[in-house]
Protein backbone atom coordinates (compact mmCIF):
# COMPACT_ATOMS: atom_id res chain seq x y z
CA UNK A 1 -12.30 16.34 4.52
CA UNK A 2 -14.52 17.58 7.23
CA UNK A 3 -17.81 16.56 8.63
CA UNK A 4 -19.21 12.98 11.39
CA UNK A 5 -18.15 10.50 8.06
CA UNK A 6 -14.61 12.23 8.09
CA UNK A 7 -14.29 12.43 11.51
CA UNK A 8 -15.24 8.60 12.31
CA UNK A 9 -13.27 7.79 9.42
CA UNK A 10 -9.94 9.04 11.00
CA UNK A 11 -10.67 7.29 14.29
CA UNK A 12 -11.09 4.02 12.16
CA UNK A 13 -7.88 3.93 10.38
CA UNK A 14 -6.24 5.14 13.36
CA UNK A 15 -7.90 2.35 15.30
CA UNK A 16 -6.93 -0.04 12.45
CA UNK A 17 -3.42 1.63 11.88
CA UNK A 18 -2.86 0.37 15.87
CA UNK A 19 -4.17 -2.84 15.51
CA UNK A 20 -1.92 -4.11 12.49
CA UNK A 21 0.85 -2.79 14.24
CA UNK A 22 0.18 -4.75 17.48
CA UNK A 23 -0.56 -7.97 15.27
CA UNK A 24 3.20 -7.18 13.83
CA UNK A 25 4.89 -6.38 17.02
CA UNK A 26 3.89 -9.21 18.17
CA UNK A 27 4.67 -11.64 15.64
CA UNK A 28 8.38 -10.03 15.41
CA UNK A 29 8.13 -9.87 19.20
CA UNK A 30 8.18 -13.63 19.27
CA UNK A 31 10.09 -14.35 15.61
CA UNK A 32 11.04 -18.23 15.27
CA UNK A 33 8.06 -20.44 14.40
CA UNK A 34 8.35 -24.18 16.15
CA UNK A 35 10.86 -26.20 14.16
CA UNK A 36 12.19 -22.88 12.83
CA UNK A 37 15.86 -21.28 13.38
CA UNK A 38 16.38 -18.49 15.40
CA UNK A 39 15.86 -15.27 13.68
CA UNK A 40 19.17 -13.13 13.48
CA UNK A 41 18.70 -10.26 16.13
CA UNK A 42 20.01 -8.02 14.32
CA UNK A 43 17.48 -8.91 11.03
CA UNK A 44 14.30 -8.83 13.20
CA UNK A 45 15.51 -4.93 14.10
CA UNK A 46 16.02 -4.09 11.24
CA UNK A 47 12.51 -5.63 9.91
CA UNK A 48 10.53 -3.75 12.93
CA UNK A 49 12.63 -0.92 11.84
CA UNK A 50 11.05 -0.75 8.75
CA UNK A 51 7.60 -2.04 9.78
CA UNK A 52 6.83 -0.13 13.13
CA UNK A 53 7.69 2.96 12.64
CA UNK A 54 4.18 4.63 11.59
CA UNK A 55 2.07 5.12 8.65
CA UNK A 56 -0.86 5.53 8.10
CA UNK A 57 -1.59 1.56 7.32
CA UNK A 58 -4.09 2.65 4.45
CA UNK A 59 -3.43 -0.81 2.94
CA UNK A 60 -4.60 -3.22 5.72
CA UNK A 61 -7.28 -0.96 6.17
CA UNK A 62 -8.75 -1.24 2.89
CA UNK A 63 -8.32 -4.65 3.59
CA UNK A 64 -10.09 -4.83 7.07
CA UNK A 65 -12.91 -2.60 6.00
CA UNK A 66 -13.48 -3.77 2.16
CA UNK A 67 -14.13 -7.03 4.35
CA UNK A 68 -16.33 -5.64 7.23
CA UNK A 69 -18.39 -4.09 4.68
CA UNK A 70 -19.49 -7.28 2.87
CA UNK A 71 -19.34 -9.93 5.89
CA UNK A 72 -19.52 -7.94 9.02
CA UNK A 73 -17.12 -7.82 12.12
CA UNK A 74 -16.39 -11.21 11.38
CA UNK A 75 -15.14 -10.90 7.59
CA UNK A 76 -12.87 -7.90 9.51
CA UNK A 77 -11.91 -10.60 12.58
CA UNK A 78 -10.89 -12.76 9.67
CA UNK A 79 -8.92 -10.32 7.67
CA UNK A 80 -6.50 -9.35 10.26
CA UNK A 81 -3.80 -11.61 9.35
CA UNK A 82 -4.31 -10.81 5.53
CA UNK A 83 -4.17 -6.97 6.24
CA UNK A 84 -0.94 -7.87 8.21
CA UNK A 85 0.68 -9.78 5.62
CA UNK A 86 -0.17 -6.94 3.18
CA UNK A 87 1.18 -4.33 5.39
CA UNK A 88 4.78 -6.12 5.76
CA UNK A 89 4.50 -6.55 1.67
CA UNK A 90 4.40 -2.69 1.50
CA UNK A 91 6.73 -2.17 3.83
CA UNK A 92 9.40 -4.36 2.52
CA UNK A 93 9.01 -2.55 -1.24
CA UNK A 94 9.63 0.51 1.12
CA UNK A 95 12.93 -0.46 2.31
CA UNK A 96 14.18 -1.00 -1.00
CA UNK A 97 12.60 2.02 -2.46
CA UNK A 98 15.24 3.65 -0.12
CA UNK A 99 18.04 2.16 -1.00
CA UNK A 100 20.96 3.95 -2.73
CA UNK A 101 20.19 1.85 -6.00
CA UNK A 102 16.69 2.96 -6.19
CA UNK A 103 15.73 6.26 -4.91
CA UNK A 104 18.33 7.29 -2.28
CA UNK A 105 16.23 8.17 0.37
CA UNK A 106 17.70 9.24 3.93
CA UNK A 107 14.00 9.86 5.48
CA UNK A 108 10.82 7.18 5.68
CA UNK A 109 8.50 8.70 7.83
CA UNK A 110 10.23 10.82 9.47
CA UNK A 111 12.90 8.96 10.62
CA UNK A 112 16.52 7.30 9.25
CA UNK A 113 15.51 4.96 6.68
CA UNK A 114 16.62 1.25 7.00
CA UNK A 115 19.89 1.53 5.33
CA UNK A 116 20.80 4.14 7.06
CA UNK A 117 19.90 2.92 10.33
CA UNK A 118 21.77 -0.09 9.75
CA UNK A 119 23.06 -0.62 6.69
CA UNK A 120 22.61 -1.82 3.01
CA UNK A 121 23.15 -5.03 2.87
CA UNK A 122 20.41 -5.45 6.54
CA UNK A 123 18.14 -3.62 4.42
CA UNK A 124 18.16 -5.33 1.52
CA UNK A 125 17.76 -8.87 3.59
CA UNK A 126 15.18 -7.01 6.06
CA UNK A 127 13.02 -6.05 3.08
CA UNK A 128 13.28 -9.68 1.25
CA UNK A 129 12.17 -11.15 5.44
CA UNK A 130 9.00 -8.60 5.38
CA UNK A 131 8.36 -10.54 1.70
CA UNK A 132 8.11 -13.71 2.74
CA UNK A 133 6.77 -13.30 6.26
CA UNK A 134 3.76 -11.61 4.00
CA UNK A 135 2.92 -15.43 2.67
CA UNK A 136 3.77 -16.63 6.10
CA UNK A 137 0.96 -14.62 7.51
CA UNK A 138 -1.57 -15.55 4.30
CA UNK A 139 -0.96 -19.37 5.20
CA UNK A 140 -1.03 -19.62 8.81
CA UNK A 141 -2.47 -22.76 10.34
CA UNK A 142 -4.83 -20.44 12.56
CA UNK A 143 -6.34 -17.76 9.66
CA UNK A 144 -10.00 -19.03 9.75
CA UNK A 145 -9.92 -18.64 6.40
CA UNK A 146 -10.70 -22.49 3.84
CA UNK A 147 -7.87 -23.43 2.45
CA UNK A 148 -8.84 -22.97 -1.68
CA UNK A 149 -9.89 -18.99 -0.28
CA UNK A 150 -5.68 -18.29 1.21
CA UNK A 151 -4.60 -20.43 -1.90
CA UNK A 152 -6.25 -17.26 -3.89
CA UNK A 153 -5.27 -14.96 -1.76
CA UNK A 154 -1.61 -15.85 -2.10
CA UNK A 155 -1.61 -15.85 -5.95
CA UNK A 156 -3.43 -12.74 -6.33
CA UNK A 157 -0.91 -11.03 -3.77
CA UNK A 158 1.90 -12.70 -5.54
CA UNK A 159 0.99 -11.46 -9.32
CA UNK A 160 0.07 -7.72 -7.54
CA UNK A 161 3.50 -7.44 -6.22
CA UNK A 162 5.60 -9.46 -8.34
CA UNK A 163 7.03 -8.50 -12.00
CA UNK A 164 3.57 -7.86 -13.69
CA UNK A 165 2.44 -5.66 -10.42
CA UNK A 166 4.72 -3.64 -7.87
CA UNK A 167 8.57 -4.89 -8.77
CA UNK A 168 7.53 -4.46 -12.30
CA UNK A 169 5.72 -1.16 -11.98
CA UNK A 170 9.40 -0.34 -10.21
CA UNK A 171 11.57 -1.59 -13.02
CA UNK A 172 9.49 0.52 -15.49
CA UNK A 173 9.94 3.61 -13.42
CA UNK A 174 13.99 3.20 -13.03
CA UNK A 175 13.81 2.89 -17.05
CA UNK A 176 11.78 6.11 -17.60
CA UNK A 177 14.21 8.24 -15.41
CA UNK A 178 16.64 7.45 -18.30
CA UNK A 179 14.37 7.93 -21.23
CA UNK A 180 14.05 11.04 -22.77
CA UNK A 181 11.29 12.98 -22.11
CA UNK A 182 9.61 12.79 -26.20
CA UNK A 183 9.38 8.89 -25.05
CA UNK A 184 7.22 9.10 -21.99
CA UNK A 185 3.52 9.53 -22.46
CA UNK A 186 0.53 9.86 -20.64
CA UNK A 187 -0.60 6.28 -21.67
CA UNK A 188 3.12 4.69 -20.25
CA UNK A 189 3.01 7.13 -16.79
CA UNK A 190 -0.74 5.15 -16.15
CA UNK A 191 0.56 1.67 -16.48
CA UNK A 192 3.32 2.50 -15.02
CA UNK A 193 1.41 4.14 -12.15
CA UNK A 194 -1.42 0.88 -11.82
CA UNK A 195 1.58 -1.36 -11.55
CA UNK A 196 3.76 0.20 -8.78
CA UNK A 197 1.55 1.66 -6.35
CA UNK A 198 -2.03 0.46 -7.92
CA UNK A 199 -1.43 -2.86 -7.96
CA UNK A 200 -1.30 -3.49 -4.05
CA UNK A 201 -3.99 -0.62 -3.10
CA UNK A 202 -6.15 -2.91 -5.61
CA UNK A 203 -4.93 -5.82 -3.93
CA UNK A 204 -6.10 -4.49 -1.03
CA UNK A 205 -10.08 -4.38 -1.63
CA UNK A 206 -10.40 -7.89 -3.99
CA UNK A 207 -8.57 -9.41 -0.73
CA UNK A 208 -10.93 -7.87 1.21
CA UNK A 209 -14.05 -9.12 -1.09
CA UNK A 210 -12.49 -12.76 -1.23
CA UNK A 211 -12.27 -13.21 2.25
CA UNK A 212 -15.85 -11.79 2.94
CA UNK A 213 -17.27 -14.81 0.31
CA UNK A 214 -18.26 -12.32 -2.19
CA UNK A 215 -19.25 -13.17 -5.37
CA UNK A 216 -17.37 -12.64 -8.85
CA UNK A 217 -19.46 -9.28 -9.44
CA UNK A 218 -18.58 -8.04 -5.88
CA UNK A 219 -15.11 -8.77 -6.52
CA UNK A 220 -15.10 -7.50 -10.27
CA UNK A 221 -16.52 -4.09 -8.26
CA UNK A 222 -14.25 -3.95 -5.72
CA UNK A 223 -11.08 -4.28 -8.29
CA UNK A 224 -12.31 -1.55 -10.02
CA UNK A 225 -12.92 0.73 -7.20
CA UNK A 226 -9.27 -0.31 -6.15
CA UNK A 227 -7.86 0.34 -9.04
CA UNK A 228 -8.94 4.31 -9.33
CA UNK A 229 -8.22 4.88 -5.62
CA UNK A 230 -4.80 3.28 -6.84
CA UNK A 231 -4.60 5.78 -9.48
CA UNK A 232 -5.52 8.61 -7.41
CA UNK A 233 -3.31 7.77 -4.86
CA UNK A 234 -0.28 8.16 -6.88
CA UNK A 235 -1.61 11.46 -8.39
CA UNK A 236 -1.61 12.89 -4.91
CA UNK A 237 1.43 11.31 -4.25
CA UNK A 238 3.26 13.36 -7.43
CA UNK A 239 1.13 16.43 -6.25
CA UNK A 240 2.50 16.25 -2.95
CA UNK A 241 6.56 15.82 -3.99
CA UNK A 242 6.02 18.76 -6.14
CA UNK A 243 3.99 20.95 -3.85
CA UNK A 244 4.55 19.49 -0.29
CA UNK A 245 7.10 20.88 2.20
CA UNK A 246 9.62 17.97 3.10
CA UNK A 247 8.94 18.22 7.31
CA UNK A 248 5.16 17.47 6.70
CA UNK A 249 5.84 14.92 4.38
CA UNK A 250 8.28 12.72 6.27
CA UNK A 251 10.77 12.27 3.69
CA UNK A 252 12.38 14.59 0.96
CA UNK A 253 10.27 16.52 -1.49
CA UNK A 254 10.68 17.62 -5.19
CA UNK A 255 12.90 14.43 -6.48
CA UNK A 256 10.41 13.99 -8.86
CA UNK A 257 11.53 16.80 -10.93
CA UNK A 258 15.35 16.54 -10.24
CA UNK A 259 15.52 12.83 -11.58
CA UNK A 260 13.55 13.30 -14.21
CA UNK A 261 10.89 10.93 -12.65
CA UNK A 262 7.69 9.94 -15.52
CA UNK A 263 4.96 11.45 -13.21
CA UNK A 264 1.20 13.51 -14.65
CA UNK A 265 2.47 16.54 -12.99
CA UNK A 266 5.84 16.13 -15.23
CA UNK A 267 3.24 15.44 -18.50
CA UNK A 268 0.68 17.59 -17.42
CA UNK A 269 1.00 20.20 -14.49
CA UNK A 270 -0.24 20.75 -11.15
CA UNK A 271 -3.59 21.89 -12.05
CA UNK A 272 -4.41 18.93 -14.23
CA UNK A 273 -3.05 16.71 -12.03
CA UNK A 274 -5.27 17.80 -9.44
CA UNK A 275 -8.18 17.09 -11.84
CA UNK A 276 -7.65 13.91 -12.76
CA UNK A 277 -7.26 12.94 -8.82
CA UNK A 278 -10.56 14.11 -8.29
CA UNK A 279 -11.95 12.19 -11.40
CA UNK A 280 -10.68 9.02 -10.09
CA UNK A 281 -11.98 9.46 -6.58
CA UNK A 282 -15.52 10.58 -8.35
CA UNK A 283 -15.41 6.97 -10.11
CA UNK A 284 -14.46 5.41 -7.18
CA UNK A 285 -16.75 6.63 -4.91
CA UNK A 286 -19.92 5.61 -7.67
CA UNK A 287 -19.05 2.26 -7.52
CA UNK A 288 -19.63 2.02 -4.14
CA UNK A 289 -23.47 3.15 -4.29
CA UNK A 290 -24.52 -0.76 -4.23
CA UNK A 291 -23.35 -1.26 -0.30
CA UNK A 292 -25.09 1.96 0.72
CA UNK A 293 -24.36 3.04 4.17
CA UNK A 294 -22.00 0.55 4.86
CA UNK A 295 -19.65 1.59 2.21
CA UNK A 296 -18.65 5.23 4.06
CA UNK A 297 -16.03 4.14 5.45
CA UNK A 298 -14.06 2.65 1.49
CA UNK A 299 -15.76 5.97 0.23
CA UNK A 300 -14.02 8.70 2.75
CA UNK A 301 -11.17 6.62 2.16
CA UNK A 302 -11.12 7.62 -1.20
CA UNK A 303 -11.62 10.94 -0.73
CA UNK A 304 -8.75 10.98 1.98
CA UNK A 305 -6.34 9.42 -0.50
CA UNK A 306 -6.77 12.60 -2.73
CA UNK A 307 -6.44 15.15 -0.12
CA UNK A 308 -4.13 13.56 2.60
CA UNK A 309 -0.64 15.90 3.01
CA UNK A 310 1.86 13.17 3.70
């Protein structure tokens, strides 16, 4: 990526990447709701452990900017909260991913993952706080959002990361390390792909679309666009634990390979991997051509997803 689009892109999902963190320091900052217990102190550590330690916040940004690009600074005021909520989502699915039962990761970014900051039973009850705060944050009293619009909000972010979305997508992808590799194909690696890291990336842009007002078209549009950048997004992400040195990635590389993981590189190779990224970001970047200008922002996002190195 190079050129004024890339360049102002950068500053905005740095600039957005800030501001969802502030909105989640400070809700942590100041935990217990009125009429609400005391949040352990211990717990709430462990939860900004796992939520404020970096990222690139690529979620909440689709969210925020999917928004601003159909209703203005005002669909992206509104949003906020949502893009929040979506955030702590991912980031609780990240704390498990860690955990010795899943993946075994010592690294998130960098730095000790939950469980091994703390340990595995904090992380397990730090990711399942992140869940719920998510639907905290979708129904507070202050989102100017109507009610009927955070009613669909919630069920849409509850079927994208629930057993027919993310957790499933999971399950499917502890089962294929075991399978052999004659009974993985290229057809079970996609769903399995849409449903684990596609399902909240497409999440991402129909929340941004409902919040905005848009219409069933716009919303139809926006699901499909999120579902390719989903796709490509995992394609780069098997590109990079193949190819990708384990200090610029944050975490440890090449466990793809060593567990046997059901990945297009594994099916396919490198090269064809790379391909197929750049398909998907093609796609995605077409259906954007409606919104004109106003869509450069979704559209170097795209094009970010396939070439980011961490």
């Amino acid at each position: 990526m190079s050129g004024p689009d890339a360049q102002d892109f950068a500053a905005r999902l740095s600039a957005a990447a800030e501001e969802v963190a502030g909105f989640l320091d400070a809700r942590l900052g100041d935990a217990a709701r009125t009429g609400e217990a005391a949040w352990p102190a211990q717990l709430v550590a462990a939860m900004r452990h796992g939520v404020l330690n970096g990222g690139k916040r690529l979620r909440p940004f689709l969210v925020l900017e999917t928004a601003a690009m159909l209703a203005g600074e005002a669909g992206r005021r509104a949003a906020l909260p949502v893009a929040a909520g979506l955030e702590a989502i991912h980031c609780y699915s990240l704390i498990h991913d860690d955990l010795p039962a899943m993946d075994d990761d010592d690294l998130r970014r960098g730095q000790p993952t939950v469980h091994v900051a703390f340990d595995e039973a904090t992380a397990i009850l730090a990711g399942d706080a992140l869940l719920t705060l998510a639907f905290d944050l979708l129904t507070d009293e202050a989102l100017a959002l109507p009610a009927s619009v955070q009613v669909e909000l919630v069920r849409r972010l509850a079927r994208a990361a629930g057993a027919g979305g993310m957790v499933g997508g999971q399950m499917l992808d502890l089962a294929a390390e075991k399978a052999e590799r004659a009974e993985i194909d290229e057809a079970g690696v996609t769903a399995l792909q849409a449903m684990k890291t596609g399902a909240l990336l497409k999440y991402a842009c129909v929340a941004g679309a409902v919040i905005a007002g848009a219409d069933a078209g716009t919303v139809a549009r926006m699901e499909n666009f999120g579902a390719r950048i989903g796709l490509a997004f995992q394609l780069a992400d098997d590109l990079l634990d193949a190819t990708a040195d384990a200090t610029v990635l944050g975490k440890a590389a090449g466990k793809d390979a060593s567990r046997g993981k059901a990945t297009f590189v594994a099916l396919h190779g490198v090269e064809a991997t790379r391909a197929r990224c750049a398909e998907m970001v093609e796609e995605a970047t077409a259906l954007l051509s409606p919104f004109g200008a106003a869509s450069r922002p979704l559209a170097e996002a795209a094009r970010f997803i396939a070439t980011r190195r961490s």
